[in-house]
N, C-alpha and C. Protein backbone atom coordinates (compact mmCIF):
# COMPACT_ATOMS: atom_id res chain seq x y z
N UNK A 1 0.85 -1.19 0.00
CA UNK A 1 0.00 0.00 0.00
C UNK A 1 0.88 1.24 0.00
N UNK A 2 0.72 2.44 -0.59
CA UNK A 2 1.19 3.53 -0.46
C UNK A 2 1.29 4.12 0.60
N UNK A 3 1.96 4.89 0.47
CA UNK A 3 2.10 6.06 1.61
C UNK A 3 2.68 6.98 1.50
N UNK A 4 1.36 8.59 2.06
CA UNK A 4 1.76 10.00 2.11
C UNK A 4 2.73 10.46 2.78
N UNK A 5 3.35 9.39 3.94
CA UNK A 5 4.62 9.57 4.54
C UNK A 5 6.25 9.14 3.78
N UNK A 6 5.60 8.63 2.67
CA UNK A 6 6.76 8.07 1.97
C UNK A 6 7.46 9.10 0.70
N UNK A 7 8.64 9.23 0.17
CA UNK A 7 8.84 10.53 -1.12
C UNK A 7 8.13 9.79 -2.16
N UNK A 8 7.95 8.71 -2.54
CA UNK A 8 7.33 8.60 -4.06
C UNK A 8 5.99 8.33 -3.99
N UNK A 9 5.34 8.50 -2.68
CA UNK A 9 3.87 8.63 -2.23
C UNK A 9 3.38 9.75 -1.95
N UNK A 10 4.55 10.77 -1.93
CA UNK A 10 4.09 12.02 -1.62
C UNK A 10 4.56 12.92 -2.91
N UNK A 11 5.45 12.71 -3.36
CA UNK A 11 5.70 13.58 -4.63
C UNK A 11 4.49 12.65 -6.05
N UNK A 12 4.13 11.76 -6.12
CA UNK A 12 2.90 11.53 -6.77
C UNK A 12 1.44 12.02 -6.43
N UNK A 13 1.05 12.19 -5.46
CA UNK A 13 -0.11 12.67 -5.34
C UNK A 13 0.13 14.62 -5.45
N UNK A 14 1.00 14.86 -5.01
CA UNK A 14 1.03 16.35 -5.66
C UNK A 14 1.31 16.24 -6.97
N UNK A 15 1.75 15.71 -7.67
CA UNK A 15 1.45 15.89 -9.27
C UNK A 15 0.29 15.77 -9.42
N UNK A 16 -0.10 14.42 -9.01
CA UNK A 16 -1.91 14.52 -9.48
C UNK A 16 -2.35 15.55 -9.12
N UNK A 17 -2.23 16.11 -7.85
CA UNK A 17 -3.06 17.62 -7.52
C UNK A 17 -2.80 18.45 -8.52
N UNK A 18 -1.59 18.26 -8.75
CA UNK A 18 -1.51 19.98 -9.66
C UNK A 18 -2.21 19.87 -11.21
N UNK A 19 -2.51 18.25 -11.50
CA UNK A 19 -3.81 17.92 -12.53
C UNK A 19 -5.20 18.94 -12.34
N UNK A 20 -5.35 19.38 -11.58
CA UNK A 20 -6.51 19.66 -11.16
C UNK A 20 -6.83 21.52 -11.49
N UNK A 21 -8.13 21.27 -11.92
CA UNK A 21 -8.10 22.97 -12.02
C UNK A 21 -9.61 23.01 -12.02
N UNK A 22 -10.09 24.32 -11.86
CA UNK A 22 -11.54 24.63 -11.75
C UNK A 22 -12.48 24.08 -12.56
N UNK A 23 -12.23 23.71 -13.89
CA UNK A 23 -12.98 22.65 -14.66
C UNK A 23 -12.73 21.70 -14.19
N UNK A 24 -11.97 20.82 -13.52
CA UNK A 24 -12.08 19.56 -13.48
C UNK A 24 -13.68 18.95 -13.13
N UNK A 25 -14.27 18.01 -13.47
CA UNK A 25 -15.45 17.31 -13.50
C UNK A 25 -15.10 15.97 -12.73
N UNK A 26 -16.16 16.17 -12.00
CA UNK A 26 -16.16 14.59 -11.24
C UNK A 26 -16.91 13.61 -11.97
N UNK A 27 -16.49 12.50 -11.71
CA UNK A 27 -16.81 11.20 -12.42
C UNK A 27 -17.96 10.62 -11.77
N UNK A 28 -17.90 11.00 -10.50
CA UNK A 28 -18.87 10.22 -9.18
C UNK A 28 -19.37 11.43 -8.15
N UNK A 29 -20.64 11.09 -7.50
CA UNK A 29 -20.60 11.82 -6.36
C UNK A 29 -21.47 13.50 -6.39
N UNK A 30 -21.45 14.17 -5.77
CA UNK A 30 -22.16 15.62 -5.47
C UNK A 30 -20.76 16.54 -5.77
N UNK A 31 -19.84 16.54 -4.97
CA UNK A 31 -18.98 17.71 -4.66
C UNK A 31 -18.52 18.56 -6.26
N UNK A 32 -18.17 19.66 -5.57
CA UNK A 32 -17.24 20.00 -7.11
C UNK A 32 -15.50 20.29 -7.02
N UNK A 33 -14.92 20.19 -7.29
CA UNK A 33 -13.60 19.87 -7.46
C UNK A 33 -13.04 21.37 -5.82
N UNK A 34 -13.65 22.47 -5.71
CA UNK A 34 -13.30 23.13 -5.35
C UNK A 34 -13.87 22.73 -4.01
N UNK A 35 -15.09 21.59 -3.55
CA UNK A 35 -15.69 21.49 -2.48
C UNK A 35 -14.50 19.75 -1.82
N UNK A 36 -14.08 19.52 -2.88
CA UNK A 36 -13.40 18.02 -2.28
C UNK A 36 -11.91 18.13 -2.05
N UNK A 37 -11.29 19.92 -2.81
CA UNK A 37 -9.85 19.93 -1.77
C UNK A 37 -10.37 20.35 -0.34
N UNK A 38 -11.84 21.12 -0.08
CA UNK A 38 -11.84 21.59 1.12
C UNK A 38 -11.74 20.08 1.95
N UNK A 39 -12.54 19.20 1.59
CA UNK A 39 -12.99 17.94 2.48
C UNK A 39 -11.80 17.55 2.57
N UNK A 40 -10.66 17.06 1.44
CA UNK A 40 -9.55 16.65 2.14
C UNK A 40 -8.99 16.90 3.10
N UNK A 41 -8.89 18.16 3.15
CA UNK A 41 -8.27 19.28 4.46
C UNK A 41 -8.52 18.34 5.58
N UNK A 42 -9.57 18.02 6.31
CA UNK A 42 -9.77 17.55 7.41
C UNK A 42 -8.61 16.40 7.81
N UNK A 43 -9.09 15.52 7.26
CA UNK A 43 -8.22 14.41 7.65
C UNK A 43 -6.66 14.72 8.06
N UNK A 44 -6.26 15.35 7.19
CA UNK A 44 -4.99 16.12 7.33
C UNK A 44 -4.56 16.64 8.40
N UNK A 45 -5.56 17.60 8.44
CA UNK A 45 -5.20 18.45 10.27
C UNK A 45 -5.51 18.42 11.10
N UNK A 46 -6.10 16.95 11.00
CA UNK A 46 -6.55 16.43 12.24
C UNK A 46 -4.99 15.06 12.80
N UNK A 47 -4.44 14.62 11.49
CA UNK A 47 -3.32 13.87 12.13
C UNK A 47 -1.87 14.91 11.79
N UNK A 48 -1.94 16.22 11.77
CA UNK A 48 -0.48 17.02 11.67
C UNK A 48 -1.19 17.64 13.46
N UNK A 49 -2.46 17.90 13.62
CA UNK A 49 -2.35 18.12 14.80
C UNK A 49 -2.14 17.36 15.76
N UNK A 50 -2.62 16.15 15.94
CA UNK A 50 -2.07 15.08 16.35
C UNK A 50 -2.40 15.35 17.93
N UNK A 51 -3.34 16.00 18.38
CA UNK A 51 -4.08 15.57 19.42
C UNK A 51 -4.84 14.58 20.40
N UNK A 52 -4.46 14.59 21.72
CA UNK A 52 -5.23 13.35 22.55
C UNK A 52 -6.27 14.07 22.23
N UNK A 53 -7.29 12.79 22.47
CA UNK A 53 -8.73 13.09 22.61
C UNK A 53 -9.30 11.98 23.18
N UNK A 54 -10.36 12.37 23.64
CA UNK A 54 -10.73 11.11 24.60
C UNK A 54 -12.09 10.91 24.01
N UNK A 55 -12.33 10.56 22.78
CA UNK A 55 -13.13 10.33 22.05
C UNK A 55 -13.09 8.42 21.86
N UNK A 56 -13.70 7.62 22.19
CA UNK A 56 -13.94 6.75 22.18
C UNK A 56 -14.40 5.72 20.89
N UNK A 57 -14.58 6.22 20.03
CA UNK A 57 -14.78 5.87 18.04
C UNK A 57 -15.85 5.28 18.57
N UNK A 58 -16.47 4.16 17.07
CA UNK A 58 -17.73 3.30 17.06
C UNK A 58 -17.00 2.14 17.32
N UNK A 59 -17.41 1.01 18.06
CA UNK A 59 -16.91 -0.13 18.09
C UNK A 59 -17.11 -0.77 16.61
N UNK A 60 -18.04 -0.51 15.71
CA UNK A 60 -18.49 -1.46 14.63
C UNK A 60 -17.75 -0.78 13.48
N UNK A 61 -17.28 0.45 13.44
CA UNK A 61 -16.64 0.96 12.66
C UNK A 61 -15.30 0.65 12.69
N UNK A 62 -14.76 0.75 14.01
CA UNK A 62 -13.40 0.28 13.78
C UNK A 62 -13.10 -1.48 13.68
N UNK A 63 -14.31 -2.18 13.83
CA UNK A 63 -13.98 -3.56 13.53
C UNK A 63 -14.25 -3.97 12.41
N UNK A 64 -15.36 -3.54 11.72
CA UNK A 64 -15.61 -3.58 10.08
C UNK A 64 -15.40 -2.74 9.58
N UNK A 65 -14.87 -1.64 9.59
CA UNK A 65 -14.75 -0.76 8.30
C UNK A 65 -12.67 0.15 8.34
N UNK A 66 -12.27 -0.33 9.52
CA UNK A 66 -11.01 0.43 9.92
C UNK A 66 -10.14 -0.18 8.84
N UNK A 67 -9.33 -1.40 8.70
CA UNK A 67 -8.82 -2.19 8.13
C UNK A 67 -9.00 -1.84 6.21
N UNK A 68 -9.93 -1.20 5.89
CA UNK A 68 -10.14 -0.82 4.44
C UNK A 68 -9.67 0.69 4.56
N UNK A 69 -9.44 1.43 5.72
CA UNK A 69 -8.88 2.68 5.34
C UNK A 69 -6.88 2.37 4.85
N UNK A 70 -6.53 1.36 5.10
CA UNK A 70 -5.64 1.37 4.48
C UNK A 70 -4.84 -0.05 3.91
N UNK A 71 -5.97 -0.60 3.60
CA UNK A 71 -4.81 -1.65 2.48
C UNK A 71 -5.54 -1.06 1.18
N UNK A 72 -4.69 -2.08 0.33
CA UNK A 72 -4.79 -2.08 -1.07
C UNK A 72 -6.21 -1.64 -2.32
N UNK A 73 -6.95 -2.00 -1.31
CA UNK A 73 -8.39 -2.36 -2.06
C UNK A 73 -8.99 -0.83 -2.15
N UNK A 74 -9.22 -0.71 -3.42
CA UNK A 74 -10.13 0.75 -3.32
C UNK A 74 -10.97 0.82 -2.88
N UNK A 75 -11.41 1.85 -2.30
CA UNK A 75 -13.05 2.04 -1.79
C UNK A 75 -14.18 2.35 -2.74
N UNK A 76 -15.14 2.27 -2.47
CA UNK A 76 -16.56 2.26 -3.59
C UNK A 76 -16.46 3.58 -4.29
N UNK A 77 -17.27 4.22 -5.28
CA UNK A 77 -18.47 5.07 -5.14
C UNK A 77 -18.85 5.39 -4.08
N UNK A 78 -19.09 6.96 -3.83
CA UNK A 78 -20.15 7.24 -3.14
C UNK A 78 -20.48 6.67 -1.88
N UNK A 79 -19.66 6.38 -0.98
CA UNK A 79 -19.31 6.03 0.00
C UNK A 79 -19.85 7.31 1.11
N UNK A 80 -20.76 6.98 1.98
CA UNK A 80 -21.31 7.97 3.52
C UNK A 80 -19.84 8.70 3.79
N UNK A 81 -20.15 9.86 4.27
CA UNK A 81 -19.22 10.79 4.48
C UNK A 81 -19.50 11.27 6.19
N UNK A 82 -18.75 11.58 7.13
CA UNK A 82 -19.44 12.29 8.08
C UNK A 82 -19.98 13.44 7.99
N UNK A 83 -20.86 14.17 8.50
CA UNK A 83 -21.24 15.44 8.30
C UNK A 83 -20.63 16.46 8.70
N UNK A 84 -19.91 16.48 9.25
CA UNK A 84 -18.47 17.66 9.74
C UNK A 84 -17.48 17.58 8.35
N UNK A 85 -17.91 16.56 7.37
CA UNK A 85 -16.96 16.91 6.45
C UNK A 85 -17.63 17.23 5.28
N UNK A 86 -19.00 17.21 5.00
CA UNK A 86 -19.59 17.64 3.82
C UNK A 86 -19.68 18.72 3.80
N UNK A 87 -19.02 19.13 2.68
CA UNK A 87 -19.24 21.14 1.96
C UNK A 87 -20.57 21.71 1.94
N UNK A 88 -21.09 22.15 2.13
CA UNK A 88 -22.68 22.38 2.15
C UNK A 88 -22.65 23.77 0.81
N UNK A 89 -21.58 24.79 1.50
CA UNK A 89 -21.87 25.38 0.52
C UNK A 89 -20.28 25.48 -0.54
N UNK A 90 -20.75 26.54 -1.71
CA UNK A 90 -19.63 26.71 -2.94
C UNK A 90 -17.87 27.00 -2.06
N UNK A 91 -17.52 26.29 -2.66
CA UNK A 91 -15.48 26.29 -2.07
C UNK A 91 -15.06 27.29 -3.10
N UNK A 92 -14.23 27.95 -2.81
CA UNK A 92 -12.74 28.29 -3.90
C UNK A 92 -11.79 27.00 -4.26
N UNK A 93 -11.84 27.14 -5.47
CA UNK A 93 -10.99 26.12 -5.98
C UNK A 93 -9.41 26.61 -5.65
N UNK A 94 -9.28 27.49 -5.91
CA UNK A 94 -7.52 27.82 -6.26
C UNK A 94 -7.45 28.26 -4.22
N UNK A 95 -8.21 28.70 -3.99
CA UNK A 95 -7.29 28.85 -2.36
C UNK A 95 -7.30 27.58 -1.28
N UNK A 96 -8.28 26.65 -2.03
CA UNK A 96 -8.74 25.03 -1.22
C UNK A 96 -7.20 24.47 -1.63
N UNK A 97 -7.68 24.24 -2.65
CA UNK A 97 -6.48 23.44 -3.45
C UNK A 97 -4.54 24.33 -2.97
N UNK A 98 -4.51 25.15 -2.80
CA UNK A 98 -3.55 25.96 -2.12
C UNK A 98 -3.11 25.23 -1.04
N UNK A 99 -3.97 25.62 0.18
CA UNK A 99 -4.69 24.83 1.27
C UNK A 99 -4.34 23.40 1.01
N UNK A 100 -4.61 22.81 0.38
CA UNK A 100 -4.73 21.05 0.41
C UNK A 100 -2.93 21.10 -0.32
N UNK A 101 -2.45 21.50 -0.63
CA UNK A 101 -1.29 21.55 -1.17
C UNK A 101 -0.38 21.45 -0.09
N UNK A 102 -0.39 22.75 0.90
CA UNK A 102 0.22 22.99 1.82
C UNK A 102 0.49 22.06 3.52
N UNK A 103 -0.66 21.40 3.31
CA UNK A 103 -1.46 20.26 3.88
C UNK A 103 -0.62 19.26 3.89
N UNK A 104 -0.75 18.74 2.42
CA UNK A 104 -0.07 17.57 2.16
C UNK A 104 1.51 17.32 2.29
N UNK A 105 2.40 18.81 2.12
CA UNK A 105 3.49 19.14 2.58
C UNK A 105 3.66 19.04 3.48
N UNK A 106 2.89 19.17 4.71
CA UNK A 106 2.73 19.49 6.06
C UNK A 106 2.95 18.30 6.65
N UNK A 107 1.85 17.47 6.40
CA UNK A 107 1.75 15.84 7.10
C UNK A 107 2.98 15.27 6.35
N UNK A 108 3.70 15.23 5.05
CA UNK A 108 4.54 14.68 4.91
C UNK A 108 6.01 14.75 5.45
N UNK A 109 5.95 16.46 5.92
CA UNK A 109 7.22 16.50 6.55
C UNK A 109 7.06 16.10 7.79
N UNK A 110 5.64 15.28 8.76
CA UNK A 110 5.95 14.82 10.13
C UNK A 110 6.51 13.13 9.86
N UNK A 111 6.95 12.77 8.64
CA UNK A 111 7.40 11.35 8.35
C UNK A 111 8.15 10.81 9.49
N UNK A 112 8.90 11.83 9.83
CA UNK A 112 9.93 11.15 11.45
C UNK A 112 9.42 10.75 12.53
N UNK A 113 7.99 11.87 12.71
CA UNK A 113 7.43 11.80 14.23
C UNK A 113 6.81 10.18 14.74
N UNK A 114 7.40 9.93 15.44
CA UNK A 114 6.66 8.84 16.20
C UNK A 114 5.77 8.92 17.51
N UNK A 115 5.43 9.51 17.63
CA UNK A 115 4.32 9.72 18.23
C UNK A 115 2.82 9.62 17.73
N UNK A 116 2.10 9.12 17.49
CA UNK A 116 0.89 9.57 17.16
C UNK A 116 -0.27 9.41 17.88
N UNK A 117 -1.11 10.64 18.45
CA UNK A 117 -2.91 9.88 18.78
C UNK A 117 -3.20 9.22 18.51
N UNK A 118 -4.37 8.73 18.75
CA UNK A 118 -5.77 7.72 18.39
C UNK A 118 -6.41 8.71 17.28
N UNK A 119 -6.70 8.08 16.52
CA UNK A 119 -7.94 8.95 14.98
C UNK A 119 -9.03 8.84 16.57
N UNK A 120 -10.09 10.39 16.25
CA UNK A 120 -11.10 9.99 17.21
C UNK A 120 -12.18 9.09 17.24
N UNK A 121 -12.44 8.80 15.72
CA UNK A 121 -13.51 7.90 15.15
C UNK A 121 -12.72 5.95 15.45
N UNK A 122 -11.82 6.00 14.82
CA UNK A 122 -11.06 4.81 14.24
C UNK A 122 -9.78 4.02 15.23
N UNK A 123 -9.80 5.36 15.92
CA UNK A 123 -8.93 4.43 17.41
C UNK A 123 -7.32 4.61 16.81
N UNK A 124 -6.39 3.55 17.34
CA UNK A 124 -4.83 3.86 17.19
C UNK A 124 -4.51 3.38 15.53
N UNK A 125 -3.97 3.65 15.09
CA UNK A 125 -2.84 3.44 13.73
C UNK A 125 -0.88 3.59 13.71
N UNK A 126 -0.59 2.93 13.40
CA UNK A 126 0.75 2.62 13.19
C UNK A 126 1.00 4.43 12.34
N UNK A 127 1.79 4.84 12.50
CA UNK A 127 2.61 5.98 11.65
C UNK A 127 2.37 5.39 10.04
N UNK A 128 2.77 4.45 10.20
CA UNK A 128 2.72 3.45 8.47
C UNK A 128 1.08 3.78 7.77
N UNK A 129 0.56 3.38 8.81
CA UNK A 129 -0.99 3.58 8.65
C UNK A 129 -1.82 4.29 8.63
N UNK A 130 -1.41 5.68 9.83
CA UNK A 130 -1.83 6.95 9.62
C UNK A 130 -1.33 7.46 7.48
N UNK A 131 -0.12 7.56 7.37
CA UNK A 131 0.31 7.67 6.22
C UNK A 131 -0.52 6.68 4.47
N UNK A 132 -0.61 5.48 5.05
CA UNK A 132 -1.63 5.04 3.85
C UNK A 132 -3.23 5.16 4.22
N UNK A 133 -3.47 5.44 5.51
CA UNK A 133 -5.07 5.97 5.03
C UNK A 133 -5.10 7.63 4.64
N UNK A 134 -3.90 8.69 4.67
CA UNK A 134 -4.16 9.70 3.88
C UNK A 134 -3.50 9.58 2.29
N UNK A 135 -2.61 8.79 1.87
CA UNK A 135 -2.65 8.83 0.08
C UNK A 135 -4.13 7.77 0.09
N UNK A 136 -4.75 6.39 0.60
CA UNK A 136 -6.04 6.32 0.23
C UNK A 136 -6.80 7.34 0.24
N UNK A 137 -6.91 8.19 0.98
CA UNK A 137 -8.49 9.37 0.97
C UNK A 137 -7.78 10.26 -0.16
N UNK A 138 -6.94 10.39 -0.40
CA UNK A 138 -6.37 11.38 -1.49
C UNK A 138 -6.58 11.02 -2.63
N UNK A 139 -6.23 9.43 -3.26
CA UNK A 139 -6.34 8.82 -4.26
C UNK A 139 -7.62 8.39 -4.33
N UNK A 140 -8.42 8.64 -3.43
CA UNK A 140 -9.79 7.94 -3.85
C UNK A 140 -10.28 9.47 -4.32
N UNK A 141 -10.05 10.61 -3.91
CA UNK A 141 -10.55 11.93 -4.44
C UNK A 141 -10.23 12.52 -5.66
N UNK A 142 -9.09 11.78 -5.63
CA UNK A 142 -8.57 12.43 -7.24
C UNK A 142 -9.17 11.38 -8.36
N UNK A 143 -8.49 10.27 -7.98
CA UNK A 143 -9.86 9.45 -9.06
C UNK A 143 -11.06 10.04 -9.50
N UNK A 144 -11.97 10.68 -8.50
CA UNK A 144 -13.00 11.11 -8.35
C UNK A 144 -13.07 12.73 -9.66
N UNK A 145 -11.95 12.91 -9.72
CA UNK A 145 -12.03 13.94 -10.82
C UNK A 145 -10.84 13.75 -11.52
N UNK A 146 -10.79 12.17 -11.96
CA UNK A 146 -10.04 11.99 -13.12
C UNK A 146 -8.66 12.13 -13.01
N UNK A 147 -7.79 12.31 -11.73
CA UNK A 147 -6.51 12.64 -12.09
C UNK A 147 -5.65 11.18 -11.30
């Protein structure tokens, strides 16, 4: 499996980003290209912040559904989103995508840190793992508009 902590996991998905421009068209889904760099954002600064939390996840989520945030296997279509991460309203494309740029720089330069929280939903992850469930959520978004 890839990884956003890795250089040829992280210098590939910024190329694909820089595929991307205000026309881009999604293949799948509601968002528009300028509403799904905002959604990436999250995931991101939620493990560069890397906060305790004493958030307890779903038991059924992290036993059936944790394990697909990072192996091999792509995820569906149109897959439930939480609602803290759906765009409701119109994004900027060029300052999201800025944003999600800077992001992805960000979490890649913590490649050393060993330390990490618990995800609050999904419970503990290996550094290895924090790193391939963000190129999965990345690569499943860019797919999503073709790049």
């Amino acid at each position: 499996m890839k990884s956003l902590l890795t250089a040829d996991g992280h210098k590939e998905i910024v190329a694909r980003m820089s595929q991307l421009s205000e026309a881009s068209e999604r293949k799948w889904g509601k968002m528009t290209v300028g509403q799904m760099t905002w959604h990436c954002q999250y995931p991101l600064k939620l493990a560069i912040k890397n906060k305790e939390n004493t958030a307890k996840g779903n038991w059924f989520i992290k036993t059936f559904f944790k394990k697909s945030l990072y192996n091999d296997k792509p995820w569906r279509k149109n897959l439930p989103t939480a609602p803290q991460l759906k765009a409701r309203e119109p994004k900027d494309f060029k300052s999201e995508s800025e944003l999600l740029k800077t992001l992805v720089d960000d979490f890649y330069a913590l490649r050393d840190r060993d330390h990490w929280y618990p995800h609050p939903t999904f419970g503990t992850f290996t550094k290895e793992q924090w790193g391939q469930l963000q190129y999965k959520h990345l690569d499943h978004h860019l797919k999503q508009f073709g790049v």
